[in-house]
N, C-alpha and C. Protein backbone atom coordinates (compact mmCIF):
# COMPACT_ATOMS: atom_id res chain seq x y z
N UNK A 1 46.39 4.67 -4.46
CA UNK A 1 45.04 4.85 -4.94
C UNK A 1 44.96 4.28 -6.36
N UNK A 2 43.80 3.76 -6.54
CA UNK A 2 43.66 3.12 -8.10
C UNK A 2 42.85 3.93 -8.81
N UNK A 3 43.62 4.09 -10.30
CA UNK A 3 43.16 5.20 -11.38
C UNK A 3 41.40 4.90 -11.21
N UNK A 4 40.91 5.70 -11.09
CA UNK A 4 39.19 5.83 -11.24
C UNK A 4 38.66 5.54 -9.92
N UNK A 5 38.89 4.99 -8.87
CA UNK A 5 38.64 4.85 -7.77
C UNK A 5 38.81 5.57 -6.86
N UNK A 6 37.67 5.74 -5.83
CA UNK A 6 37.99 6.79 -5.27
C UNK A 6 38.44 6.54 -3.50
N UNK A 7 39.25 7.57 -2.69
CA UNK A 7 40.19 7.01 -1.69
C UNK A 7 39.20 7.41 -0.55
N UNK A 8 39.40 6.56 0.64
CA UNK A 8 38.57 6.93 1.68
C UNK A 8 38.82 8.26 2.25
N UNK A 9 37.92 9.05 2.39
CA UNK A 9 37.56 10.04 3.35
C UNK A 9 38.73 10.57 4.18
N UNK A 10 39.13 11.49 4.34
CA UNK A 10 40.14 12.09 5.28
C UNK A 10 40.56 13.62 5.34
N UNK A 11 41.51 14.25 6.41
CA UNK A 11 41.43 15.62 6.39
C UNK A 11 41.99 15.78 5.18
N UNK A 12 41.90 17.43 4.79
CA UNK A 12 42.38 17.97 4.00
C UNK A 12 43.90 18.41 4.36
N UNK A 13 45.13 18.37 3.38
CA UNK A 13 46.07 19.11 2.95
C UNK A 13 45.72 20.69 2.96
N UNK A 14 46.61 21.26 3.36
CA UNK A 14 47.00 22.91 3.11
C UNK A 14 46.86 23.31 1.79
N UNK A 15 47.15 22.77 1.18
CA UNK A 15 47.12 23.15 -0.11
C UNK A 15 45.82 22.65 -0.98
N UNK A 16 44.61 21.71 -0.33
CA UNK A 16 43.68 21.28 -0.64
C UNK A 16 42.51 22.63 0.07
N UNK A 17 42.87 22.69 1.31
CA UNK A 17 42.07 23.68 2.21
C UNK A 17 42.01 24.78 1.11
N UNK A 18 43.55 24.91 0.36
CA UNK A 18 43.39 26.70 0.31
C UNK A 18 42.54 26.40 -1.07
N UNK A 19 42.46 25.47 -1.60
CA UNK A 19 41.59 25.48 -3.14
C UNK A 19 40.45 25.25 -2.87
N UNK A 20 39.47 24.59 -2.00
CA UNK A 20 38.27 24.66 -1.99
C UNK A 20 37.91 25.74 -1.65
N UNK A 21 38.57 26.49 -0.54
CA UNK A 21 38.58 28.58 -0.03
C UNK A 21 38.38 28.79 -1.57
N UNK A 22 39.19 29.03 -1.89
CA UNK A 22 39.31 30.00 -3.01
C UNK A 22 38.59 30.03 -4.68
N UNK A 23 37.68 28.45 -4.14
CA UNK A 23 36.46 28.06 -5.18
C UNK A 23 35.38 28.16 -4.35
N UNK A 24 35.82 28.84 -3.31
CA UNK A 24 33.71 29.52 -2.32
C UNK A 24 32.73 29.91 -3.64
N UNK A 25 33.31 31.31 -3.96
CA UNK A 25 32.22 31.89 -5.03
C UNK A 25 31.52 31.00 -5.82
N UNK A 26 32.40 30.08 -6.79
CA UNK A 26 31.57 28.79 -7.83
C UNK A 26 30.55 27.94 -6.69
N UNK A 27 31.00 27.71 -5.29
CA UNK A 27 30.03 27.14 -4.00
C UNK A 27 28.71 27.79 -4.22
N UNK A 28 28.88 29.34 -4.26
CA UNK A 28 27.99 29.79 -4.20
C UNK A 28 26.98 29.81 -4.90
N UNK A 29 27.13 30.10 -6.14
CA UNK A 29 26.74 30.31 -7.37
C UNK A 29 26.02 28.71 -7.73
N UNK A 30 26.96 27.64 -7.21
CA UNK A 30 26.23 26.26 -7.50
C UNK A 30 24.99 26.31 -7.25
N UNK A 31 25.04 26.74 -5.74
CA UNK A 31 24.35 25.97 -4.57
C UNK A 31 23.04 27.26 -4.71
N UNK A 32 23.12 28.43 -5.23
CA UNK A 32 22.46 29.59 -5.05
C UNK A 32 22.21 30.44 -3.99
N UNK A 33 23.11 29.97 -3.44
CA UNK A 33 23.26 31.16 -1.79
C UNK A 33 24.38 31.19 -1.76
N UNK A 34 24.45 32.39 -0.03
CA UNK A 34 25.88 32.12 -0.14
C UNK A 34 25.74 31.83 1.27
N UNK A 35 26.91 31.58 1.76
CA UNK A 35 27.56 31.02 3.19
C UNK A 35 28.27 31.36 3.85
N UNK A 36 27.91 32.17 4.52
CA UNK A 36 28.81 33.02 5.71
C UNK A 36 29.88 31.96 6.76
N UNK A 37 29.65 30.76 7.08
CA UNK A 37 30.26 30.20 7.86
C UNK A 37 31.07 28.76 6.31
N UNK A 38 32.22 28.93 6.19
CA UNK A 38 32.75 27.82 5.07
C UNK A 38 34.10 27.27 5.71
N UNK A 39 34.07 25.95 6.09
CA UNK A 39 34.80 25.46 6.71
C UNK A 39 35.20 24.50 6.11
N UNK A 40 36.06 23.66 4.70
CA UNK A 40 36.07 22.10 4.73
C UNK A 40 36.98 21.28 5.12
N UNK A 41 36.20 20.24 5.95
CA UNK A 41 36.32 19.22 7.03
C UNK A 41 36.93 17.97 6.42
N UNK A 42 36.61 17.62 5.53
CA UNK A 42 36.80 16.54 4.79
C UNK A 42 36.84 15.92 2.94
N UNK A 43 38.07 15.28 2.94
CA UNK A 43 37.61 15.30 1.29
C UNK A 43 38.19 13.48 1.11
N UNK A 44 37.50 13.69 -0.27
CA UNK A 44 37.92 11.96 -0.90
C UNK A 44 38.78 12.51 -2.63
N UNK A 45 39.26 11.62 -2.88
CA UNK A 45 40.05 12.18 -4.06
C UNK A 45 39.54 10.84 -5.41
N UNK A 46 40.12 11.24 -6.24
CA UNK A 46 39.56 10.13 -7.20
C UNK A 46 40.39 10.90 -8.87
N UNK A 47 41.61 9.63 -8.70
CA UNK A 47 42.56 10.26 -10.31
C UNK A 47 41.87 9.67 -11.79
N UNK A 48 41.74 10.29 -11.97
CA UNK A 48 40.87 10.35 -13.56
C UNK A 48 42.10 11.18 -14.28
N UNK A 49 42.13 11.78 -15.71
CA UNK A 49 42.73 12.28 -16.49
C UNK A 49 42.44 14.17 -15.69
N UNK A 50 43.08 13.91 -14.61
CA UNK A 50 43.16 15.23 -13.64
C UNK A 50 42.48 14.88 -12.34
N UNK A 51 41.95 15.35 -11.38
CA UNK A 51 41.73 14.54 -10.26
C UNK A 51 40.18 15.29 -9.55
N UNK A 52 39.50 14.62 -9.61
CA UNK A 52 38.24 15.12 -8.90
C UNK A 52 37.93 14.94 -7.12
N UNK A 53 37.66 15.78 -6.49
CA UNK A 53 37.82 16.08 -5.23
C UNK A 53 36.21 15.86 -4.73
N UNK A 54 36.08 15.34 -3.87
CA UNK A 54 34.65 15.28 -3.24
C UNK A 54 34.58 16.01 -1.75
N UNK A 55 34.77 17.21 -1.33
CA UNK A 55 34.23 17.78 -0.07
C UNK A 55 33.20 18.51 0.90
N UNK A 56 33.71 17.57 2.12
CA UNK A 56 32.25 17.99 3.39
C UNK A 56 32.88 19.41 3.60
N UNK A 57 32.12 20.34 3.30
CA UNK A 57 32.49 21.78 4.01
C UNK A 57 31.17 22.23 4.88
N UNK A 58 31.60 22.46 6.10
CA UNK A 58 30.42 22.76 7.41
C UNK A 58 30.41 24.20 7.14
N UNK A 59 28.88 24.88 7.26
CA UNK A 59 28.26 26.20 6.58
C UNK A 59 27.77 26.18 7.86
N UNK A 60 27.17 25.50 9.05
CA UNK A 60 26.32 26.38 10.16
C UNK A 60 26.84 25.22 11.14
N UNK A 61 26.20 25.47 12.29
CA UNK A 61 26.42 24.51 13.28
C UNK A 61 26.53 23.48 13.26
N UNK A 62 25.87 22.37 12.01
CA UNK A 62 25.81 21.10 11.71
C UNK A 62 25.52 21.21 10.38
N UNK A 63 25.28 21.94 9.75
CA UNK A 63 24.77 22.35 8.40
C UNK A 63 26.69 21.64 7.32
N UNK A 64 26.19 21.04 6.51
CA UNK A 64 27.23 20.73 5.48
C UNK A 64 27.18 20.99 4.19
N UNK A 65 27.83 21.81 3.37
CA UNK A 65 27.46 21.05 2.12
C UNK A 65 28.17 20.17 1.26
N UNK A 66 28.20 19.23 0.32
CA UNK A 66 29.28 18.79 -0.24
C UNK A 66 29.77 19.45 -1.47
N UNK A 67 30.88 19.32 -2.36
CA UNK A 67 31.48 19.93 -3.05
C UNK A 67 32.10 18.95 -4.09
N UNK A 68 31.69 19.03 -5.29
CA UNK A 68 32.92 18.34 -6.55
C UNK A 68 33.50 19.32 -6.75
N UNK A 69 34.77 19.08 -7.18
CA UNK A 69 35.62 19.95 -7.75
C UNK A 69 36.64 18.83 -9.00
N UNK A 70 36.44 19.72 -9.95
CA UNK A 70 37.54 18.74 -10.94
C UNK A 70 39.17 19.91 -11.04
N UNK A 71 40.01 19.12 -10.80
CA UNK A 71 41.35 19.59 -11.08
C UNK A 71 41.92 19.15 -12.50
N UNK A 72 42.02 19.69 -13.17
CA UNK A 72 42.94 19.41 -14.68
C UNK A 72 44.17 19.18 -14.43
N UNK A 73 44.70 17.80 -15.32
CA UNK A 73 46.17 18.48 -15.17
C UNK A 73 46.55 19.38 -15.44
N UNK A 74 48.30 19.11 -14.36
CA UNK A 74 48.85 20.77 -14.71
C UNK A 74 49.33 20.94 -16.17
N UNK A 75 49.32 20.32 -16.58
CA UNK A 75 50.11 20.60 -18.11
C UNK A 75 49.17 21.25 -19.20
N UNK A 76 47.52 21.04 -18.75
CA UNK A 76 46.62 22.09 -19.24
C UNK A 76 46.53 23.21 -18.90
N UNK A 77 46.87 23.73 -17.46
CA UNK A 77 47.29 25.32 -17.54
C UNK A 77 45.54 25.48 -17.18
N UNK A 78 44.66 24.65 -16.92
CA UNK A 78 43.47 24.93 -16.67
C UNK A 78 43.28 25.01 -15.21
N UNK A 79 42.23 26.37 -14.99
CA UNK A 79 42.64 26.03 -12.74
C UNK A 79 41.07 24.66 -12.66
N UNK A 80 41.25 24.58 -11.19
CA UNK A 80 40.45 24.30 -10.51
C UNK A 80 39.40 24.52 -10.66
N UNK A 81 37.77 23.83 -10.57
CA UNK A 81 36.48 24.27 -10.63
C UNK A 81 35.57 23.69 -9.91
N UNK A 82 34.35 24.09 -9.57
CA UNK A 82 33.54 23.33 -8.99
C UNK A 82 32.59 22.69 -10.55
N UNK A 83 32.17 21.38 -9.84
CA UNK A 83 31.26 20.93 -10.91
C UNK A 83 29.92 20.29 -10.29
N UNK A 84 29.92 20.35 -9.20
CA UNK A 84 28.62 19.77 -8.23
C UNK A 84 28.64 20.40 -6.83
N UNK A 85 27.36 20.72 -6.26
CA UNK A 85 27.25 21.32 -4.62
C UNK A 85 25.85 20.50 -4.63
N UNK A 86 25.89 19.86 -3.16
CA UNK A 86 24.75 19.08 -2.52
C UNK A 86 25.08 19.73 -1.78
N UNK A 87 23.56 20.29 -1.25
CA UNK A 87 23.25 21.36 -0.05
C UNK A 87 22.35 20.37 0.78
N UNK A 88 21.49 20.90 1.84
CA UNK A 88 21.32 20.34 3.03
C UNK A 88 21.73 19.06 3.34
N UNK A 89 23.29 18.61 3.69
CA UNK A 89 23.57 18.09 4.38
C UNK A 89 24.14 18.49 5.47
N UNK A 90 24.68 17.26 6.79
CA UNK A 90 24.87 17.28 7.64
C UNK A 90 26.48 16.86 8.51
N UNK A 91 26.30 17.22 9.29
CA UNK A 91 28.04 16.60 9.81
C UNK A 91 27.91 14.95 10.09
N UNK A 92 26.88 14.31 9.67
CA UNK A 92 26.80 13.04 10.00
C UNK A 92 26.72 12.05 8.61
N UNK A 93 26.57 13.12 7.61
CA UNK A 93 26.29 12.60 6.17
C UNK A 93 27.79 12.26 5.43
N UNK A 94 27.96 10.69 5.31
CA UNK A 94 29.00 10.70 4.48
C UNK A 94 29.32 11.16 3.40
N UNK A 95 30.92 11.40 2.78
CA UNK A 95 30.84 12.17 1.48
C UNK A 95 31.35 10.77 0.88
């Protein structure tokens, strides 16, 4: 992958799954609801000075929303965050 560019679309890592889970609440709080059904399906990555995450997470039957998340490096000791939620999308809407 090239620094600032971002990588095509693909499943998530275990260890990607469990950090967008465990940044639901900031989902929530983005987006101003919350979401009983949080599933994410898909992410794109993009290395900057820590690494920003772009994910499709499916909320209803076809219902999506997308997700930024910026990761700090580890050497900042800073966690994970959300920094953007686009709501009504779809399972057909690219991220």
């Amino acid at each position: 992958m090239l620094a600032g560019g971002w990588n095509e679309s693909s499943e998530l890592s275990q260890e990607e799954y469990t950090m967008v889970v465990e940044l639901q609440p900031q989902v929530h709080e983005h987006a101003g609801k919350e979401f009983h059904h949080f599933h994410p399906i898909a992410i794109k990555k993009q290395v900057v000075a820590g690494t920003n995450f772009f994910v499709k997470v499916q909320v209803g039957e076809t219902e999506c929303v997308h997700v930024k998340i910026f990761r700090p490096l580890p050497h900042t000791g800073e966690p994970a965050s959300v920094t953007e939620v686009h709501i009504d999308k779809t399972l057909d809407d690219a991220i």
